[in-house]
PDB file of N, CA and C in Angstrom:
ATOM      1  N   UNK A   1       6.565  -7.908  14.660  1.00  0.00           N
ATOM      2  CA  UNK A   1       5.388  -7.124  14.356  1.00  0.00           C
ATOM      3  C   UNK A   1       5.434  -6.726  12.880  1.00  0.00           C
ATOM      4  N   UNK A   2       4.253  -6.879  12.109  1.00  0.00           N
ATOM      5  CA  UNK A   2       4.208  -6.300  10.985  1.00  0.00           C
ATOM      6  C   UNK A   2       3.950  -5.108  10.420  1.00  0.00           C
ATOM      7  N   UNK A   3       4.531  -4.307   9.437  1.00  0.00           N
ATOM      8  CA  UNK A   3       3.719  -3.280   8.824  1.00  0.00           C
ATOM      9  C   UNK A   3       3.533  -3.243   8.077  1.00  0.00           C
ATOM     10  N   UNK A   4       2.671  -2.093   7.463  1.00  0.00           N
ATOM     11  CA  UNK A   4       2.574  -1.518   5.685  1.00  0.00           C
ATOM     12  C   UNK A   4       2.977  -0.482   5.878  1.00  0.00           C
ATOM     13  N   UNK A   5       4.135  -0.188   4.787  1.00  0.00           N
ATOM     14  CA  UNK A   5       5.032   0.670   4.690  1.00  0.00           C
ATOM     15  C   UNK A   5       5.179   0.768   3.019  1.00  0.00           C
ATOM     16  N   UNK A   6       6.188   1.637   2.758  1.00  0.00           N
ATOM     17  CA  UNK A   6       6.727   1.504   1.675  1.00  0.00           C
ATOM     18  C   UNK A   6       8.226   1.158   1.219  1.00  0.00           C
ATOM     19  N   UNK A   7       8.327   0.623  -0.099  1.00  0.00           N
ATOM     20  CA  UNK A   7       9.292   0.174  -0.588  1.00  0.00           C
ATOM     21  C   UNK A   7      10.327   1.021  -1.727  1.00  0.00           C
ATOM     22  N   UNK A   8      10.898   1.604  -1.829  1.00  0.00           N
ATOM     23  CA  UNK A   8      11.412   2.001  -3.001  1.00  0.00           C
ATOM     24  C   UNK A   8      11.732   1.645  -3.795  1.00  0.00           C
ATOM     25  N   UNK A   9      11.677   1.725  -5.542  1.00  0.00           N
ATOM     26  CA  UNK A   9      11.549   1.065  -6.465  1.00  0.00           C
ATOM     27  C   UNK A   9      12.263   2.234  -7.386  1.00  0.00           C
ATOM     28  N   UNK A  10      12.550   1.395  -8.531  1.00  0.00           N
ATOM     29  CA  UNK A  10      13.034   2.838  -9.848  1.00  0.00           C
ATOM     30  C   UNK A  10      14.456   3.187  -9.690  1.00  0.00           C
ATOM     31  N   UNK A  11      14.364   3.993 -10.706  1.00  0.00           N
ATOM     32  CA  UNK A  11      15.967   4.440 -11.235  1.00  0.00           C
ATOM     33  C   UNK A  11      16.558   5.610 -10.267  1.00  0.00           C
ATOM     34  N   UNK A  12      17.509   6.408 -10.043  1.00  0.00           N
ATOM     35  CA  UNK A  12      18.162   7.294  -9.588  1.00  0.00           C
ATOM     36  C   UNK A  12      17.059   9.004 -10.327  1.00  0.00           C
ATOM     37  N   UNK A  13      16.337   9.479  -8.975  1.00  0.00           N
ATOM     38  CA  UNK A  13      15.503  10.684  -9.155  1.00  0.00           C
ATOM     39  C   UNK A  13      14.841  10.198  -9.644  1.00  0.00           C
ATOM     40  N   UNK A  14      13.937   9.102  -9.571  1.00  0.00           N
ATOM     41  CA  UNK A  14      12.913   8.538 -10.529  1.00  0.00           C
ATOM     42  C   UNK A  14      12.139   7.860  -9.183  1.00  0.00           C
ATOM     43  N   UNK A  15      11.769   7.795  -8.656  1.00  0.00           N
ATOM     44  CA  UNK A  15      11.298   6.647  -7.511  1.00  0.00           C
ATOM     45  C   UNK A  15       9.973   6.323  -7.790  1.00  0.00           C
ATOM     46  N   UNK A  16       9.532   5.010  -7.710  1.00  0.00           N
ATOM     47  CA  UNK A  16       8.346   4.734  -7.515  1.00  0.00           C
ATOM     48  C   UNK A  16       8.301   3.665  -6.130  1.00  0.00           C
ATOM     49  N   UNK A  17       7.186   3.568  -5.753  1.00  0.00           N
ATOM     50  CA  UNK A  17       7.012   2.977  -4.042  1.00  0.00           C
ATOM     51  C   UNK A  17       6.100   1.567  -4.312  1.00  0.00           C
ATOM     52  N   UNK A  18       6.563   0.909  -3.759  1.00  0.00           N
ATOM     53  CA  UNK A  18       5.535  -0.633  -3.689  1.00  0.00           C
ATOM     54  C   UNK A  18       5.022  -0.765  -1.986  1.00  0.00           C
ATOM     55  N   UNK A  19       3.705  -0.382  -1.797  1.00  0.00           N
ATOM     56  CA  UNK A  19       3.035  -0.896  -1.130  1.00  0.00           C
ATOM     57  C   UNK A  19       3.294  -2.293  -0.341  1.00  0.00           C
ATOM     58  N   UNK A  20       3.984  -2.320   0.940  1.00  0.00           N
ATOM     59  CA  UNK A  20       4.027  -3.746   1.165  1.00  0.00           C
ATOM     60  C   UNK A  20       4.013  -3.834   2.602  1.00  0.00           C
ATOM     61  N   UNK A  21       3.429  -5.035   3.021  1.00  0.00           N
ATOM     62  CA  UNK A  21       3.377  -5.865   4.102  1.00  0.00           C
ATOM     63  C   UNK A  21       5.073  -6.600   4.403  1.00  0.00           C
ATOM     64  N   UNK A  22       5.685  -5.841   5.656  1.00  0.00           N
ATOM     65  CA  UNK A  22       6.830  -6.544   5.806  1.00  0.00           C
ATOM     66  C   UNK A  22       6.445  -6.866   7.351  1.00  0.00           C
ATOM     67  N   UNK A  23       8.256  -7.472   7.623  1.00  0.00           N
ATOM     68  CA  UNK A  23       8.568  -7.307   9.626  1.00  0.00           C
ATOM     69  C   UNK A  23       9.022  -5.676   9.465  1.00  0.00           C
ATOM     70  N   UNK A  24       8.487  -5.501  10.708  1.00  0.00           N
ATOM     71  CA  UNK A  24       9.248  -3.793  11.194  1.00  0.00           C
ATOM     72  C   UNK A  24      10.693  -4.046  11.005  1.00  0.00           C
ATOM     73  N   UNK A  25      11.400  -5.104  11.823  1.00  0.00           N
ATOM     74  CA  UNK A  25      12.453  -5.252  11.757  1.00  0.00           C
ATOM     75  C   UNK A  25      13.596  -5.395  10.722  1.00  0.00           C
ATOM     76  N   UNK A  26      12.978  -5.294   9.477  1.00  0.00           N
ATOM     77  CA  UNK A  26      13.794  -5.594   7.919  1.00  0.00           C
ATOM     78  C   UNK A  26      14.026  -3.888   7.533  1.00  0.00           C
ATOM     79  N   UNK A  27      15.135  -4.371   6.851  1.00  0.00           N
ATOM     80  CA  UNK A  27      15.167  -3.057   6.174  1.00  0.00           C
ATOM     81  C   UNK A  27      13.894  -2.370   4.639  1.00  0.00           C
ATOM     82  N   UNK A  28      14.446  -1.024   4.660  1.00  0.00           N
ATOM     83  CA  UNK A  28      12.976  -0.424   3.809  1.00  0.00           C
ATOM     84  C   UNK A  28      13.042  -1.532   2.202  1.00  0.00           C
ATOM     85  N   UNK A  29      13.846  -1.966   2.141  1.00  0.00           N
ATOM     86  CA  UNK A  29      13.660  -2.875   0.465  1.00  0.00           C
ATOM     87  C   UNK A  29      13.931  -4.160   0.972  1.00  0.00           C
ATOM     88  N   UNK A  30      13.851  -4.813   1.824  1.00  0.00           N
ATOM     89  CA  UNK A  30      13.838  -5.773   2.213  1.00  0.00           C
ATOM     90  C   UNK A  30      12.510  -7.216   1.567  1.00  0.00           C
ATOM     91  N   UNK A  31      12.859  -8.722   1.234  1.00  0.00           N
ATOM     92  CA  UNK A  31      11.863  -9.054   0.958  1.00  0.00           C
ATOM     93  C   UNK A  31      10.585  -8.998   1.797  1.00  0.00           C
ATOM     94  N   UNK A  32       9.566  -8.401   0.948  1.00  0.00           N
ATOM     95  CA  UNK A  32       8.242  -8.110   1.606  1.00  0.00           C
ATOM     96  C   UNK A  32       7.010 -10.050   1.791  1.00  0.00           C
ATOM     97  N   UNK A  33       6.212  -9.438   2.784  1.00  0.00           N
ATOM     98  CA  UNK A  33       5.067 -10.747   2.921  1.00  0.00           C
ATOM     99  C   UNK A  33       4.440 -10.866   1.503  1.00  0.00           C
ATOM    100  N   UNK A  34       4.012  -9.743   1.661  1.00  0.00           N
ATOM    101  CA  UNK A  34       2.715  -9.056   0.257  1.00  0.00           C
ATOM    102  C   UNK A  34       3.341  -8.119  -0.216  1.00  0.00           C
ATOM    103  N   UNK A  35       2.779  -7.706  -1.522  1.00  0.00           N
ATOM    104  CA  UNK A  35       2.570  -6.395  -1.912  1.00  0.00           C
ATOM    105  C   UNK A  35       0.906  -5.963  -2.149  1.00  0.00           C
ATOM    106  N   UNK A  36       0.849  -5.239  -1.513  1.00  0.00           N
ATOM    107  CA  UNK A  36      -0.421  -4.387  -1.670  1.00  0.00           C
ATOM    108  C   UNK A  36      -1.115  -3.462  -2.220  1.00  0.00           C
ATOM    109  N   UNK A  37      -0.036  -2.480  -3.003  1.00  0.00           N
ATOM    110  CA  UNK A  37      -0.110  -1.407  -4.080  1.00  0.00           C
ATOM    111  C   UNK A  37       1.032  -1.119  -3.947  1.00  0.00           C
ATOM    112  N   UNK A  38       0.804   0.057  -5.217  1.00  0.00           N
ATOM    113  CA  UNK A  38       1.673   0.678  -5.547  1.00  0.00           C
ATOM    114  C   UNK A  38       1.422   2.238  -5.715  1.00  0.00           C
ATOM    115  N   UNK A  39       3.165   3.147  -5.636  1.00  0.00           N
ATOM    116  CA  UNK A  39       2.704   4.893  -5.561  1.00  0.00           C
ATOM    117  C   UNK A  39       3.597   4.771  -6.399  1.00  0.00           C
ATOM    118  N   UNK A  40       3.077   6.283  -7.591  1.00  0.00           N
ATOM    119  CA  UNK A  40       3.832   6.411  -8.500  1.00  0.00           C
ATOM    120  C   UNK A  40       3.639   8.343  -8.405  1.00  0.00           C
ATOM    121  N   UNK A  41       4.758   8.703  -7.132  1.00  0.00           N
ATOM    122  CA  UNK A  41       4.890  10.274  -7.189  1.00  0.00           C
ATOM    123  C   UNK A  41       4.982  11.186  -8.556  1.00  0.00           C
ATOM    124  N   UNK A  42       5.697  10.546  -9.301  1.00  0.00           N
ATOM    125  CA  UNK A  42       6.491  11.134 -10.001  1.00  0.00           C
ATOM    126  C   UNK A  42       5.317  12.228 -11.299  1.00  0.00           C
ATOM    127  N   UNK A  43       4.266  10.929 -11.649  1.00  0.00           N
ATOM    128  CA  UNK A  43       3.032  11.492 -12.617  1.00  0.00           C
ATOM    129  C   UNK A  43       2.099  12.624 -12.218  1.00  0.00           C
ATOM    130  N   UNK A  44       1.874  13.199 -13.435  1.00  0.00           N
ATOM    131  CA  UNK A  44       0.862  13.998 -12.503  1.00  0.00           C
ATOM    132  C   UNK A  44      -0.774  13.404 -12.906  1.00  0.00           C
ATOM    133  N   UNK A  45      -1.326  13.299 -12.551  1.00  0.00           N
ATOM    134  CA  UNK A  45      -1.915  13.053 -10.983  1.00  0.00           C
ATOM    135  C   UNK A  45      -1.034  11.818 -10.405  1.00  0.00           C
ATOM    136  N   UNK A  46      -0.517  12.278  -9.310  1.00  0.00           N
ATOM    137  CA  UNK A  46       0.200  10.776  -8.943  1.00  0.00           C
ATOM    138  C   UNK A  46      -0.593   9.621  -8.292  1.00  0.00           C
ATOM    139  N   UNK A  47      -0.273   8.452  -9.252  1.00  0.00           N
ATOM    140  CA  UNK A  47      -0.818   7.425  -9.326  1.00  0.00           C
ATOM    141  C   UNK A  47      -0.855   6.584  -7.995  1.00  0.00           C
ATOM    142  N   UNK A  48      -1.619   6.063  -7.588  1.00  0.00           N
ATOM    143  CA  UNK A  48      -1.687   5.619  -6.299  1.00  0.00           C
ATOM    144  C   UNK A  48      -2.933   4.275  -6.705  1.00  0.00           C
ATOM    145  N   UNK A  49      -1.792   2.451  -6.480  1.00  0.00           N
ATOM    146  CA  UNK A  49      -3.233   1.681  -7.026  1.00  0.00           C
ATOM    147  C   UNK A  49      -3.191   0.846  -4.919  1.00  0.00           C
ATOM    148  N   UNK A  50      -4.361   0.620  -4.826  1.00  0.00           N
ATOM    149  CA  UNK A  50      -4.161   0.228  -3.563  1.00  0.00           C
ATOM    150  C   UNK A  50      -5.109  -1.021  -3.513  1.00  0.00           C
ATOM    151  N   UNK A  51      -4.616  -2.433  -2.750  1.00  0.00           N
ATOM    152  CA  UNK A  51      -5.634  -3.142  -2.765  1.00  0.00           C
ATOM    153  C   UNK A  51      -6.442  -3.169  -1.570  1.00  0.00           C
ATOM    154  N   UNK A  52      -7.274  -2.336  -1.212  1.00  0.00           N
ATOM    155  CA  UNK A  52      -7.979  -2.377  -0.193  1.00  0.00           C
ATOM    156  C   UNK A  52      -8.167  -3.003   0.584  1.00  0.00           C
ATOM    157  N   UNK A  53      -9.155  -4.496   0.260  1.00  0.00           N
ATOM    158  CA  UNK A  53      -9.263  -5.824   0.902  1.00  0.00           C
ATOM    159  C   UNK A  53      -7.912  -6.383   1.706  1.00  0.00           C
ATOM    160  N   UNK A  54      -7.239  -6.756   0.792  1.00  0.00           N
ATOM    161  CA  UNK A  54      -5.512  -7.094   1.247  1.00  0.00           C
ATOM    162  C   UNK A  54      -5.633  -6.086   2.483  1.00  0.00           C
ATOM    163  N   UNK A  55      -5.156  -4.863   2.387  1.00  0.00           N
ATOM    164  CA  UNK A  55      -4.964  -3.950   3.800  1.00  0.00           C
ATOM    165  C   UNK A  55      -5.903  -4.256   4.879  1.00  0.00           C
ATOM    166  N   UNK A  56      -6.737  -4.597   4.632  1.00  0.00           N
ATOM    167  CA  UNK A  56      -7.824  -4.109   5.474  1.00  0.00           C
ATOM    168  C   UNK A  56      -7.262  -5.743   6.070  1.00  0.00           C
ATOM    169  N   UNK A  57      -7.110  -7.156   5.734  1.00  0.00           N
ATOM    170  CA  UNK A  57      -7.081  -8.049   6.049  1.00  0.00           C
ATOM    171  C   UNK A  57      -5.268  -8.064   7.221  1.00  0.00           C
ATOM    172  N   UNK A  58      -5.048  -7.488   6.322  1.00  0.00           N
ATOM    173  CA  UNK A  58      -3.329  -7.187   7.134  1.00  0.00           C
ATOM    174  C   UNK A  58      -3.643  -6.415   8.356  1.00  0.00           C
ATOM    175  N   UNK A  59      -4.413  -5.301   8.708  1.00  0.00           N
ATOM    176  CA  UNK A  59      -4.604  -4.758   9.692  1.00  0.00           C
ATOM    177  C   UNK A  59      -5.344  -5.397  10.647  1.00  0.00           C
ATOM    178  N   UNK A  60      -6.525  -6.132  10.497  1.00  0.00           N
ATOM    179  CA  UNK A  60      -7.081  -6.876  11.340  1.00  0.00           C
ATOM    180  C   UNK A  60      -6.328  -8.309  11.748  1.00  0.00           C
ATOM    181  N   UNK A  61      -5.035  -8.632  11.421  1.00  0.00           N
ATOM    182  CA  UNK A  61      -4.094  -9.449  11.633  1.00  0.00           C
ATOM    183  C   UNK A  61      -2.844  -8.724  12.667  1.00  0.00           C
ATOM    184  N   UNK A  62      -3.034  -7.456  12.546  1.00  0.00           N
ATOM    185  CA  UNK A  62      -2.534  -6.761  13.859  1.00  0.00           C
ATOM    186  C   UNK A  62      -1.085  -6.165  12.373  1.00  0.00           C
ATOM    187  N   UNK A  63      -1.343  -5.819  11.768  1.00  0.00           N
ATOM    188  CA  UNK A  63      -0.181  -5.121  10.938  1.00  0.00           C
ATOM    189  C   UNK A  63      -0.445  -3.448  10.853  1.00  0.00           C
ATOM    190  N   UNK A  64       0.358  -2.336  11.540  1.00  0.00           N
ATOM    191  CA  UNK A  64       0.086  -1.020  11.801  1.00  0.00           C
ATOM    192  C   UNK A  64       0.568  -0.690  10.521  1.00  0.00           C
ATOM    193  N   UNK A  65      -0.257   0.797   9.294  1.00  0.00           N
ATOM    194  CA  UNK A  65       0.844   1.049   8.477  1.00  0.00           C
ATOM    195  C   UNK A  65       1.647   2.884   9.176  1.00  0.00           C
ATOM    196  N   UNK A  66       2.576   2.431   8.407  1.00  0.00           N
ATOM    197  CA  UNK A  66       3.077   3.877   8.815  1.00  0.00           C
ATOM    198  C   UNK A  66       2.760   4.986   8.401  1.00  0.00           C
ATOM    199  N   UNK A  67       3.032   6.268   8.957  1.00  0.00           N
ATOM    200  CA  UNK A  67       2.365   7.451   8.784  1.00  0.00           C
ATOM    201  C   UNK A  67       2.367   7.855   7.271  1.00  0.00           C
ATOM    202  N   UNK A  68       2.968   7.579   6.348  1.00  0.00           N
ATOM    203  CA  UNK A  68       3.165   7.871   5.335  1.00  0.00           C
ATOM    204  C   UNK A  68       1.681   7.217   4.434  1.00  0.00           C
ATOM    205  N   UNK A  69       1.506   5.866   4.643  1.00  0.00           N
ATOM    206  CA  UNK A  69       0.330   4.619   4.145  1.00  0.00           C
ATOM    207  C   UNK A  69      -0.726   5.536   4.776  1.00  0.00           C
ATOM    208  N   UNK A  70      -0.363   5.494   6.314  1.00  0.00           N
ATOM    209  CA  UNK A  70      -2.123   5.940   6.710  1.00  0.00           C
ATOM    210  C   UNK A  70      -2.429   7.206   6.064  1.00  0.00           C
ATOM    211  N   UNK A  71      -1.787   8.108   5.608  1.00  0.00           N
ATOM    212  CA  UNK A  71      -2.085   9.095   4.659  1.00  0.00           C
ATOM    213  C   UNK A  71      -2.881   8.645   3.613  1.00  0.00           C
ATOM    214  N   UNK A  72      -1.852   7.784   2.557  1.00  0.00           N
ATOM    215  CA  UNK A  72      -2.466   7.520   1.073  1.00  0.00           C
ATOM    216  C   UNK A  72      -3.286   6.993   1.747  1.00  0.00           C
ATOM    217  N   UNK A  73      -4.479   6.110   2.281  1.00  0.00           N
ATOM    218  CA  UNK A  73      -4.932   5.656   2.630  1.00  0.00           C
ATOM    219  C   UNK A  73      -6.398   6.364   3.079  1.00  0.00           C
ATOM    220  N   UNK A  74      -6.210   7.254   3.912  1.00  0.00           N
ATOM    221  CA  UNK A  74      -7.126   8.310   4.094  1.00  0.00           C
ATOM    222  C   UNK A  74      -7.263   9.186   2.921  1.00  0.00           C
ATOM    223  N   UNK A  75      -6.217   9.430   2.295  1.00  0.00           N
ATOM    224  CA  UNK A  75      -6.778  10.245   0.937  1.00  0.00           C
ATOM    225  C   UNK A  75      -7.574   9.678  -0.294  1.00  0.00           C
ATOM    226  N   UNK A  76      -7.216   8.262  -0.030  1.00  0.00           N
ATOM    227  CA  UNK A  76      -8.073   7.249  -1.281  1.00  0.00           C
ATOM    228  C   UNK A  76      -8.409   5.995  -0.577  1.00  0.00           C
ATOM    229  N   UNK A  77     -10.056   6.096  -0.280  1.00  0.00           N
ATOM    230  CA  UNK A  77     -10.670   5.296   0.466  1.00  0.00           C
ATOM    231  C   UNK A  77     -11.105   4.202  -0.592  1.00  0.00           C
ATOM    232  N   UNK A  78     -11.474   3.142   0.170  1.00  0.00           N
ATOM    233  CA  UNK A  78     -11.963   2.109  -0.911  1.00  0.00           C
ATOM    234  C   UNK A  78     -13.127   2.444  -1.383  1.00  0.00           C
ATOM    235  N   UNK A  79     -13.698   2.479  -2.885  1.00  0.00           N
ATOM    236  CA  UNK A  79     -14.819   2.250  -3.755  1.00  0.00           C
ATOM    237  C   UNK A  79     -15.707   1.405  -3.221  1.00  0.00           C
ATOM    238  N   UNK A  80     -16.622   1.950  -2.671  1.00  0.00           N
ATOM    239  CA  UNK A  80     -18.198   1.045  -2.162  1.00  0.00           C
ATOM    240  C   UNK A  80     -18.200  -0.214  -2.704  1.00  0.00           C
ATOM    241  N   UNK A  81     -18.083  -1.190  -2.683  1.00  0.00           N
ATOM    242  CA  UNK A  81     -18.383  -2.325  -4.034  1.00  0.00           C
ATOM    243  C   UNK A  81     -19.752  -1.945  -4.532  1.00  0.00           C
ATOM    244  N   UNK A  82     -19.693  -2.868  -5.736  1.00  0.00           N
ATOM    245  CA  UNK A  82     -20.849  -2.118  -6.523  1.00  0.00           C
ATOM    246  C   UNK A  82     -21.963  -3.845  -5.821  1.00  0.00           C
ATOM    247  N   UNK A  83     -22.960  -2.972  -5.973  1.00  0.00           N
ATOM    248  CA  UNK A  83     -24.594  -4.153  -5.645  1.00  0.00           C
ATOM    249  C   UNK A  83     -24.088  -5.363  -7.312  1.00  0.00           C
ATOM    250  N   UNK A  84     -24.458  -6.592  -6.465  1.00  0.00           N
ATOM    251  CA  UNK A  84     -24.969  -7.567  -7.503  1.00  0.00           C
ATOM    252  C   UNK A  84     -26.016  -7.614  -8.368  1.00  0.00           C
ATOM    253  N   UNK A  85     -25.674  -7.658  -9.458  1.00  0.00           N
ATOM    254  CA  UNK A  85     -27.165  -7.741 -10.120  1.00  0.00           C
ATOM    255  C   UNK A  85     -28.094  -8.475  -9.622  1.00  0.00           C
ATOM    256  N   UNK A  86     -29.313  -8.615  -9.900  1.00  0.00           N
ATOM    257  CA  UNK A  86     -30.387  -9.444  -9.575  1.00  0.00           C
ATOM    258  C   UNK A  86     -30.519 -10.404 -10.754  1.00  0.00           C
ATOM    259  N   UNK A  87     -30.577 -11.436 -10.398  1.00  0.00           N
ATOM    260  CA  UNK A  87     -30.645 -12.610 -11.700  1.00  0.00           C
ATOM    261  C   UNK A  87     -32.162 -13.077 -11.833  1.00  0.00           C
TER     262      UNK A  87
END
């Protein structure tokens, strides 16, 4: 079974998180499917880039994220796409 979870990244008291599509069964830094975004706690405002589409395609493939994702996730929804111009 798959999830979106996070990854830990960075130096010692420094962490930054990579967004990724793994197996449940791997460990938390384990090689990932995808990466999907990235969290960067540390800034203030903490940075959070997420690829929407990607998730949204991983979940309808049956990939659950964990409580931590479905947070960022609910706190930063995807941007409407914008209308096409008219040519």
């Amino acid at each position: 079974m798959l999830m979106i979870r996070l990854a830990r990244f960075g130096g010692k008291k420094k962490p930054t998180y990579r967004v990724v599509v793994i197996d449940k069964e791997s460990a938390r830094d384990s090689r990932a499917v995808e990466v999907v975004g990235t969290y960067n706690p540390i800034t203030k405002p903490k940075a959070i880039n997420l690829k929407h589409e990607r998730i949204a395609h991983w979940m309808k493939h049956g990939a659950q994220p964990s409580d931590t994702v479905a947070r960022l996730l609910k706190n930063n929804p995807a941007a409407a796409p914008e209308p096409a111009p008219a040519a």
